[in-house]
N, C-alpha and C. Protein backbone atom coordinates (compact mmCIF):
# COMPACT_ATOMS: atom_id res chain seq x y z
N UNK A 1 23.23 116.53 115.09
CA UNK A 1 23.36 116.11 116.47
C UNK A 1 24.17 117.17 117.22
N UNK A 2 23.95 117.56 118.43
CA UNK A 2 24.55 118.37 119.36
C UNK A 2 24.78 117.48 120.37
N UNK A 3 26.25 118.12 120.71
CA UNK A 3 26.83 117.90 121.91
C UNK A 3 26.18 118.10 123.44
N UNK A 4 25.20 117.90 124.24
CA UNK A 4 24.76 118.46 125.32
C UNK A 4 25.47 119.24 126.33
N UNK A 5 26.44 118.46 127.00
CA UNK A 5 27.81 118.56 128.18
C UNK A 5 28.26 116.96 127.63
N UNK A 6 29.63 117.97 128.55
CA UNK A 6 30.64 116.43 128.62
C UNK A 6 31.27 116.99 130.16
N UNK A 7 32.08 116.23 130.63
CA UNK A 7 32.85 116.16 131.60
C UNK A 7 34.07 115.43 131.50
N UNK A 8 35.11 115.16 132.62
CA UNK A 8 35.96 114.66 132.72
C UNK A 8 35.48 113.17 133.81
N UNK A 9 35.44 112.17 133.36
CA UNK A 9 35.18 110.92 134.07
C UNK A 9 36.12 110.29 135.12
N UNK A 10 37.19 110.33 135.01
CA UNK A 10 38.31 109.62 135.18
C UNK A 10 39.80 109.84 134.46
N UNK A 11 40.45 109.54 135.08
CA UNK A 11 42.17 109.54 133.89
C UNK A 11 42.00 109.20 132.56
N UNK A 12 41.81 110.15 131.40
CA UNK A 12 41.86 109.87 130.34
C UNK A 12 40.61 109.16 129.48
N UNK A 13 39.94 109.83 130.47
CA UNK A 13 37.98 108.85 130.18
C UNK A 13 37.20 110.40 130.42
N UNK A 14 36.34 110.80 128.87
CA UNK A 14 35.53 111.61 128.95
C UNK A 14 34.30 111.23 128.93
N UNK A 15 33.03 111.70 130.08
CA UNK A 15 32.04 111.39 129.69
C UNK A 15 31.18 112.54 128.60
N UNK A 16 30.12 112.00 127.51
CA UNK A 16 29.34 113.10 126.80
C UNK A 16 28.01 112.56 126.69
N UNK A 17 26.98 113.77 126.55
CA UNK A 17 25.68 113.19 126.21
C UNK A 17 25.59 114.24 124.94
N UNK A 18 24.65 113.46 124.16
CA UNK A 18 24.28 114.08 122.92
C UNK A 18 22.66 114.09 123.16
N UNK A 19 22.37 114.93 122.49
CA UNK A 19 20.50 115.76 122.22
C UNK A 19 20.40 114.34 121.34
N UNK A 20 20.36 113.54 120.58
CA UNK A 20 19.55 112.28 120.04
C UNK A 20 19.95 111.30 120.64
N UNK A 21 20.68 111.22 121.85
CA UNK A 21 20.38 109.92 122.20
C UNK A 21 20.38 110.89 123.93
N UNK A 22 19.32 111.04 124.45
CA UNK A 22 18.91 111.95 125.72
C UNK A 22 19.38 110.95 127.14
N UNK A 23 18.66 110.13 126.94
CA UNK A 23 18.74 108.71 128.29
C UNK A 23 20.04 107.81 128.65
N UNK A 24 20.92 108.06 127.33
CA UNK A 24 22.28 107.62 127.25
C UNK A 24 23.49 108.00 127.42
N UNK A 25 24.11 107.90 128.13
CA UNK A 25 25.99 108.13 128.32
C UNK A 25 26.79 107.96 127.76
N UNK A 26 27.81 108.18 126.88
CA UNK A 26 28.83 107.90 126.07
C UNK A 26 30.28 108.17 126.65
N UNK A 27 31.23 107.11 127.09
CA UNK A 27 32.65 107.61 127.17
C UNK A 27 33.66 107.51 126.47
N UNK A 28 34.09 108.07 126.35
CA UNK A 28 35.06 108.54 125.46
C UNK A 28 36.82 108.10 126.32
N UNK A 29 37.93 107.24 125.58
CA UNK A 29 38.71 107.63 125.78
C UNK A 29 39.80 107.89 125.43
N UNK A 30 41.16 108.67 125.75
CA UNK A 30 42.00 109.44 125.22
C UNK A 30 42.88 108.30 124.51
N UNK A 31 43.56 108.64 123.35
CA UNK A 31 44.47 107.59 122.11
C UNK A 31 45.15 108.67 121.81
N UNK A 32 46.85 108.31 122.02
CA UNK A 32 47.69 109.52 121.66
C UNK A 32 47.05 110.78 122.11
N UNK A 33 46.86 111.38 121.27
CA UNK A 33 46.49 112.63 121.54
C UNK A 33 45.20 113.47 120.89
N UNK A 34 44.01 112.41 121.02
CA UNK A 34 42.50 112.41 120.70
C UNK A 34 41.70 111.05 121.55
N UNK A 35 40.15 111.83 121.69
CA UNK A 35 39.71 110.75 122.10
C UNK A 35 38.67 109.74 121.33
N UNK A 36 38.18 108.72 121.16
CA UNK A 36 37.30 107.76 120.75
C UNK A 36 36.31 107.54 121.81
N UNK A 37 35.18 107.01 121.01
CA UNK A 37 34.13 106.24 121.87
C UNK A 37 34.36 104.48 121.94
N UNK A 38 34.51 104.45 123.34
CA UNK A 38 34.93 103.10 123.71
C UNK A 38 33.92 102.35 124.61
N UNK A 39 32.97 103.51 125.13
CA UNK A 39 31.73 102.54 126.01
C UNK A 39 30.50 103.62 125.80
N UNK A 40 29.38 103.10 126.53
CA UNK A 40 27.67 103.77 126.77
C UNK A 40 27.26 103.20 128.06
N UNK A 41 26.51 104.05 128.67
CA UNK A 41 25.01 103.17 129.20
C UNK A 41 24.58 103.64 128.38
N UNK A 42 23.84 102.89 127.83
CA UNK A 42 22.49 102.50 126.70
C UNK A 42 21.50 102.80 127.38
N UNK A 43 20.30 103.76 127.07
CA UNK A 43 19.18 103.42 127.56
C UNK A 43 18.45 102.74 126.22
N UNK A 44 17.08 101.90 126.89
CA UNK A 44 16.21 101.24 125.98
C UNK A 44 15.58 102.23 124.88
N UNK A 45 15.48 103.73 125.67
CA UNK A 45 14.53 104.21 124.91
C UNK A 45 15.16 105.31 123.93
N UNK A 46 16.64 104.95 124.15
CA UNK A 46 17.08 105.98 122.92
C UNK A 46 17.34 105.35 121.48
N UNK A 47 17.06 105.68 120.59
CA UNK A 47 17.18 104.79 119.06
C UNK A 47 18.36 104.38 119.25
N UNK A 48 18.73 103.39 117.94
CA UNK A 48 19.71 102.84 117.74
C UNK A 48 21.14 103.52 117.06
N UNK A 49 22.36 103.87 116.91
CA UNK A 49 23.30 104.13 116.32
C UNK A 49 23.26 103.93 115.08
N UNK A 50 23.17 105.19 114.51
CA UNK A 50 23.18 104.92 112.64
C UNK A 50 24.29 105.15 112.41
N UNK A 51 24.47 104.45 110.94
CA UNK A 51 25.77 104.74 109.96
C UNK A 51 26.17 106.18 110.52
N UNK A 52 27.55 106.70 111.53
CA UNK A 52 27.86 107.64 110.79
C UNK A 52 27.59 108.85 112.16
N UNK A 53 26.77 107.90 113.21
CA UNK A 53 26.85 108.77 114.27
C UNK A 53 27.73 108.55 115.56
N UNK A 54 28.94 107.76 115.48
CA UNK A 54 30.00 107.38 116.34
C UNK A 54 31.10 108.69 115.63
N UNK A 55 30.95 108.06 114.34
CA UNK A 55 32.24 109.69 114.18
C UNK A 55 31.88 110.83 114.24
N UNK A 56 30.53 110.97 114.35
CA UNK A 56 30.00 112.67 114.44
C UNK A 56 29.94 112.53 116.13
N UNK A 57 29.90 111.81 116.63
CA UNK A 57 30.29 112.01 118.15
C UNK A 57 31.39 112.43 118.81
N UNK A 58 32.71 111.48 118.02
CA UNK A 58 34.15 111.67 118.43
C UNK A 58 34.30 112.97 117.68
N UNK A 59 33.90 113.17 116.78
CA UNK A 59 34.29 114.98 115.97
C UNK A 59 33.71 115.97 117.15
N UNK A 60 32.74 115.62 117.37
CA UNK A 60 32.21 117.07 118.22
C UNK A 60 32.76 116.94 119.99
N UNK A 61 33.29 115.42 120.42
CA UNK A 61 33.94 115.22 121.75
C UNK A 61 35.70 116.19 121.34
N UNK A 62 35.93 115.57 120.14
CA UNK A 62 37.20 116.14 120.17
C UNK A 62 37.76 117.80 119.66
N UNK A 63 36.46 117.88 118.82
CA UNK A 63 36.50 119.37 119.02
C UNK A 63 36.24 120.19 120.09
N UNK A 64 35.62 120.00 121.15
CA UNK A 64 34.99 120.56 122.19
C UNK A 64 36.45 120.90 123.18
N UNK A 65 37.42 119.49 123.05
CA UNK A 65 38.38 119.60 123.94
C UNK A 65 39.71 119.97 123.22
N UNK A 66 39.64 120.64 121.70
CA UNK A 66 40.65 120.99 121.18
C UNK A 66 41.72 120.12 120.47
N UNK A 67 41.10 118.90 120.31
CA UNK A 67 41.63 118.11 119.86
C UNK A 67 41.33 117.82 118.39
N UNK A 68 41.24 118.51 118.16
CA UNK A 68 39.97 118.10 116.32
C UNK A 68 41.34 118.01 115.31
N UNK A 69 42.44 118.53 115.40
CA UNK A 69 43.38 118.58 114.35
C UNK A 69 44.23 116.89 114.54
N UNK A 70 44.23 116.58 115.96
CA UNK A 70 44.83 115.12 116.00
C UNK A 70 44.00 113.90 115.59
N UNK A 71 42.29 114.75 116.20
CA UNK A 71 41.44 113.20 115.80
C UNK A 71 41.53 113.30 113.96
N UNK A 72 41.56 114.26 113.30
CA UNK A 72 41.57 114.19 111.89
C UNK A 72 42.91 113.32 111.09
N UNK A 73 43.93 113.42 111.98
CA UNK A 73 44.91 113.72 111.25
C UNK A 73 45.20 111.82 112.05
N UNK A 74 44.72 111.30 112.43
CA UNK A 74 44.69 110.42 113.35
C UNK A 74 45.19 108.88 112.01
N UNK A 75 46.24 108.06 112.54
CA UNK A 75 46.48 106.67 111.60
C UNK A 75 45.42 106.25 111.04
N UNK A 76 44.34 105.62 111.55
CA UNK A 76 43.56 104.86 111.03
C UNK A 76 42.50 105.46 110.05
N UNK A 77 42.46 106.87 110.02
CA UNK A 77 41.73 107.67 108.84
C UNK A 77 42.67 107.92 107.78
N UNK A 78 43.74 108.01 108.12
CA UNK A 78 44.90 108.09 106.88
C UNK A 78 44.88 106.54 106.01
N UNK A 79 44.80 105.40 106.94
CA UNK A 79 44.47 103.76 106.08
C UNK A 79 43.10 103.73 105.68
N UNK A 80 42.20 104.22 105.99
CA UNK A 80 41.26 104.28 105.52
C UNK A 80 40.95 104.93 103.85
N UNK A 81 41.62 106.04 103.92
CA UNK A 81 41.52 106.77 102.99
C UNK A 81 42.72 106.84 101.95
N UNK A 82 43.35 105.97 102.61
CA UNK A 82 44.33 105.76 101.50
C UNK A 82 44.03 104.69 100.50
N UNK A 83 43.68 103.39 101.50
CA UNK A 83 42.57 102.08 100.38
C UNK A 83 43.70 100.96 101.11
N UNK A 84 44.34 101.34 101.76
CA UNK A 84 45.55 99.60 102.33
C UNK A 84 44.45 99.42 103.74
């Protein structure tokens, strides 16, 4: 998946489109010091979200804006991968 553009939406709200989902919007917003996907417009005609393409979204939103060492290093991947 590729990143298309992104922009700046609002205070702490990025918008991005990705090449597999074309008709759809994704925003993104800022947590500490990385961002997440927290909303869409959905279009009908873009497939559905597979296993595995929300974090390849936030990886390539937060690399784009230099953030890739906080979204990694981020709490909830540390509980994850720890097993608590």
């Amino acid at each position: 998946m590729k990143m298309i553009r992104w922009s700046y939406s609002r205070r702490k709200v990025v918008r991005a489109y990705f090449d597999k989902f074309p008709g759809s919007t994704f925003y993104f917003r800022r947590i500490r010091s990385y961002f997440y996907l927290y909303s869409s417009d959905w279009s009908k005609e873009d497939p559905l979200l597979e296993e595995g393409d929300q974090e390849e979204m936030q990886l390539l939103v937060n690399e784009s804006l230099g953030r890739k060492e906080a979204y990694r290093n981020r709490k909830s991947l540390k509980k994850k991968t720890s097993g608590h």
